[in-house]
C-alpha atoms as a PDB file:
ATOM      1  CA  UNK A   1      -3.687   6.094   4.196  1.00  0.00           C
ATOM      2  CA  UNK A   2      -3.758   3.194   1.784  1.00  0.00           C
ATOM      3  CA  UNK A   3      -2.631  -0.028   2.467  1.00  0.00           C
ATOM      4  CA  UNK A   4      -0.933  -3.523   1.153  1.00  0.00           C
ATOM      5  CA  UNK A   5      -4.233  -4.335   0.087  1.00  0.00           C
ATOM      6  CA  UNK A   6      -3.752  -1.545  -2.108  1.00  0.00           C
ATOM      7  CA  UNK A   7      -1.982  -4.284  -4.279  1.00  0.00           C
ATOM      8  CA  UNK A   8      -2.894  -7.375  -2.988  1.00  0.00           C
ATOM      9  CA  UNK A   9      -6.328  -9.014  -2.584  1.00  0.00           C
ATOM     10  CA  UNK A  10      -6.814 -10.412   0.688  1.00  0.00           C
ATOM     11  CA  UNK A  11     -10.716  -8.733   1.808  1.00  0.00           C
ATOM     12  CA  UNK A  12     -12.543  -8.658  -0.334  1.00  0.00           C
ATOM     13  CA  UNK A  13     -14.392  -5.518  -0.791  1.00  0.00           C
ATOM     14  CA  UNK A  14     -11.845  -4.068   1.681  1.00  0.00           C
ATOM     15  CA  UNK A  15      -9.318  -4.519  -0.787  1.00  0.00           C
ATOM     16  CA  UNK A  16     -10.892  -2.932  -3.934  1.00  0.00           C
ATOM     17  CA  UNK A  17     -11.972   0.275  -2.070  1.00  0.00           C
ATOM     18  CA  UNK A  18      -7.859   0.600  -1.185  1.00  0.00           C
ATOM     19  CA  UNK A  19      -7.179   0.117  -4.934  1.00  0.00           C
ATOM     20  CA  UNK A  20      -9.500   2.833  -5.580  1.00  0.00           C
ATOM     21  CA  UNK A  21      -7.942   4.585  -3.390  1.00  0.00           C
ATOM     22  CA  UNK A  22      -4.359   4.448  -4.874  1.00  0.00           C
ATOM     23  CA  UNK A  23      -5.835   5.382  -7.831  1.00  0.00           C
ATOM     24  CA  UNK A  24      -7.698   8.574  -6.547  1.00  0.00           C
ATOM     25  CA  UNK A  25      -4.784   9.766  -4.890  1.00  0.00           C
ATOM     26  CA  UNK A  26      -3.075   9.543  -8.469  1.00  0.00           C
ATOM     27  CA  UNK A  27      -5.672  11.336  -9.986  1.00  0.00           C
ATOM     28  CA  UNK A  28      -5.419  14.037  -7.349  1.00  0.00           C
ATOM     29  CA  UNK A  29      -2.001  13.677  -7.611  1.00  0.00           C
ATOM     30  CA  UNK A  30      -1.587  15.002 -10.920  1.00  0.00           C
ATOM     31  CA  UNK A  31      -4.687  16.945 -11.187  1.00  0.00           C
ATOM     32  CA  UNK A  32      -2.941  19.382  -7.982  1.00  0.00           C
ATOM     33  CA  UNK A  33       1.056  19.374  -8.639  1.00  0.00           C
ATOM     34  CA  UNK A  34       0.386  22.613 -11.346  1.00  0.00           C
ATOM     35  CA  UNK A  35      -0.973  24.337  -7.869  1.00  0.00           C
ATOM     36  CA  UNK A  36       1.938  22.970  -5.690  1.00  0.00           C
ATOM     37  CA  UNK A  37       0.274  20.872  -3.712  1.00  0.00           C
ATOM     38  CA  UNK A  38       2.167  17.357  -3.247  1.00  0.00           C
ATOM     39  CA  UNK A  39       0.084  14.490  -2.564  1.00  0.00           C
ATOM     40  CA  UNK A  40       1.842  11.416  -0.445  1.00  0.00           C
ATOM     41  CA  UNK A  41       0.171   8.031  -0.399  1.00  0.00           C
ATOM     42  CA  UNK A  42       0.705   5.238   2.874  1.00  0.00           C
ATOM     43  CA  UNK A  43       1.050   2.388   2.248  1.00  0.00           C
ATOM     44  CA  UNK A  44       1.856  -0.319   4.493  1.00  0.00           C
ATOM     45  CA  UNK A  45       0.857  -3.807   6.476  1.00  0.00           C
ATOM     46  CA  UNK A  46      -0.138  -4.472   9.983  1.00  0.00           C
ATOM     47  CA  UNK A  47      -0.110  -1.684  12.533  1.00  0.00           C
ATOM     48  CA  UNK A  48      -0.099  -2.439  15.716  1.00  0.00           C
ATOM     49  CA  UNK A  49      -3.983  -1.211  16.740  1.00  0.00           C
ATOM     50  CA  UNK A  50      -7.263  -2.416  17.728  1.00  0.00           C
ATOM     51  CA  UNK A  51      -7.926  -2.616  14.025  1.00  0.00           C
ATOM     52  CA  UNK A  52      -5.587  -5.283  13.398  1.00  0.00           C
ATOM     53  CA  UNK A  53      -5.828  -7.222  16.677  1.00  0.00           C
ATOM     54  CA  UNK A  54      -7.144 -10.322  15.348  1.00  0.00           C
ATOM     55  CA  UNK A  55      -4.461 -10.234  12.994  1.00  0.00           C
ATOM     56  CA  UNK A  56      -1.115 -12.681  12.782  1.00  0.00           C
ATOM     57  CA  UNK A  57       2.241 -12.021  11.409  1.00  0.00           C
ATOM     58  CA  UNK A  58       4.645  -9.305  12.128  1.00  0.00           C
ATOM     59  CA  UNK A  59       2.958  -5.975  12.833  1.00  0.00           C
ATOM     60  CA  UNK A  60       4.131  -2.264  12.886  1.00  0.00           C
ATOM     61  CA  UNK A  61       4.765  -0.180  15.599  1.00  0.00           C
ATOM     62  CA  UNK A  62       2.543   3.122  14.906  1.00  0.00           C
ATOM     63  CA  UNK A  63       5.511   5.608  15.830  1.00  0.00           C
ATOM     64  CA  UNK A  64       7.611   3.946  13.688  1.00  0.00           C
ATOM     65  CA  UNK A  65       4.303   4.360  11.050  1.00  0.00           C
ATOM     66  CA  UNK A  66       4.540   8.172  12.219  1.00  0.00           C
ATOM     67  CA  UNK A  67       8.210   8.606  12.121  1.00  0.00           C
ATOM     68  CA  UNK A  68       8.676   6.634   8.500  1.00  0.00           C
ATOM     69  CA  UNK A  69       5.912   9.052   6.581  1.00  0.00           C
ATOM     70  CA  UNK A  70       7.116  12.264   8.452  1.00  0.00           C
ATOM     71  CA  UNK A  71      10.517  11.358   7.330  1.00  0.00           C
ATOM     72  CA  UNK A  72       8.834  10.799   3.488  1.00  0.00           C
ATOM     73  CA  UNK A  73       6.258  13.962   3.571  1.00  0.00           C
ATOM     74  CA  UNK A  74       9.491  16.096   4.564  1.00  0.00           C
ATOM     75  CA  UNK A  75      11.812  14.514   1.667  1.00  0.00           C
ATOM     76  CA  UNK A  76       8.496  15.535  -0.846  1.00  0.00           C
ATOM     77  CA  UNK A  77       8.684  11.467  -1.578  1.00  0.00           C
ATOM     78  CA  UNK A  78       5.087  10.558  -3.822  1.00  0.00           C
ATOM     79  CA  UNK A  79       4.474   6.889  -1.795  1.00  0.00           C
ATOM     80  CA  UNK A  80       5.688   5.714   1.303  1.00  0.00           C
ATOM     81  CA  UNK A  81       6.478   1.782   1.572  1.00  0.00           C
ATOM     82  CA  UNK A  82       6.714   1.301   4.722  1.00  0.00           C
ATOM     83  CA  UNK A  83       7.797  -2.052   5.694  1.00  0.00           C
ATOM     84  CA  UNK A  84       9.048  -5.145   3.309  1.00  0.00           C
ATOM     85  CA  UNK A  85       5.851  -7.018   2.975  1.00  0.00           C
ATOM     86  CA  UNK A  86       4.526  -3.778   1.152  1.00  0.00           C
ATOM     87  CA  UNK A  87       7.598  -3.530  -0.900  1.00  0.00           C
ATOM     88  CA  UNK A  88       7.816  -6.798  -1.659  1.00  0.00           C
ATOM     89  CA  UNK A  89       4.138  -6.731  -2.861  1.00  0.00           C
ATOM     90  CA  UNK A  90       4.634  -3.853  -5.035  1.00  0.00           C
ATOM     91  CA  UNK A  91       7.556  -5.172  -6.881  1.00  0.00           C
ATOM     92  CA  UNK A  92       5.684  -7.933  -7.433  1.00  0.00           C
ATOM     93  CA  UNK A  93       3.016  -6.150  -9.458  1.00  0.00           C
ATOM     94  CA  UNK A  94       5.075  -6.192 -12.527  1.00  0.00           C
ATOM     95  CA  UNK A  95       5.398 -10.344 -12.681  1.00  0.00           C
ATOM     96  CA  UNK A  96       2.588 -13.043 -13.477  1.00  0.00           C
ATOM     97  CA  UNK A  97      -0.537 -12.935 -11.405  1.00  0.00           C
ATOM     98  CA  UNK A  98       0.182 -16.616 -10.158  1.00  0.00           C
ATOM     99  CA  UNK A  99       3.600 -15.401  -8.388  1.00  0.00           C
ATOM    100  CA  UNK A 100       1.327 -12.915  -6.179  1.00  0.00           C
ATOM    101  CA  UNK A 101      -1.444 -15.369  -6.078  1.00  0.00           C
ATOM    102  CA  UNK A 102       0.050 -19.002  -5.954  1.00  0.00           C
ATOM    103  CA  UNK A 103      -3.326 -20.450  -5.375  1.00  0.00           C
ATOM    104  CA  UNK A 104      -4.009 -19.679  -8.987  1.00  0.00           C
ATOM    105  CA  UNK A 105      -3.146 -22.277 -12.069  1.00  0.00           C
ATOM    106  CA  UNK A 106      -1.806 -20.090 -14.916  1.00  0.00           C
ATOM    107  CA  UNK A 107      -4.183 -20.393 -18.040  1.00  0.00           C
ATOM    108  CA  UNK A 108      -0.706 -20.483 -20.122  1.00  0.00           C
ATOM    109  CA  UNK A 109      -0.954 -23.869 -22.282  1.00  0.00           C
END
């Protein structure tokens, strides 16, 4: 189970240790296809738990979580996105670093 922060900074350490995470399941990815085993990351925003409680901004319903990586694990899909901020985030990666972080002044002179 990754997350949005997977691709977008937001806590710190919290963050890095989902990028690492992406990337390990990559790694283990490829390293176990040869044997048939197919590896299916999660990511996604808010869930509606105790663990994002304090949390504003729309938040997912955990059977639709459930339902929306069944539905993904039983298609053999590689990632699940499961809700727009996540997708939006990802097809962001490809663009300028100011366009995911705004805060930031581009070094471009």
């Amino acid at each position: 189970m990754h997350s949005v922060a997977s691709w977008y900074a937001f806590g710190g350490i919290y963050s890095a240790s989902k990028a690492a995470l992406w990337s390990a399941t990559n790694a283990l990815r490829i390293e176990l296809a040869p044997m048939g085993v197919h590896v299916t990351g999660v990511h996604m925003g808010y869930v509606d738990t105790r663990m994002a409680a304090h949390a504003d901004g729309p938040k997912m319903l955990p059977t639709q979580l459930v339902t929306t990586v069944y539905d993904a694990v039983e298609a053999d899909e590689y990632e699940v996105l499961a809700d727009e901020l996540t997708q939006g985030i990802k097809a962001a990666l490809s663009g300028p670093v100011e366009a995911l972080y705004p805060g930031l002044h581009s070094t471009n002179a």
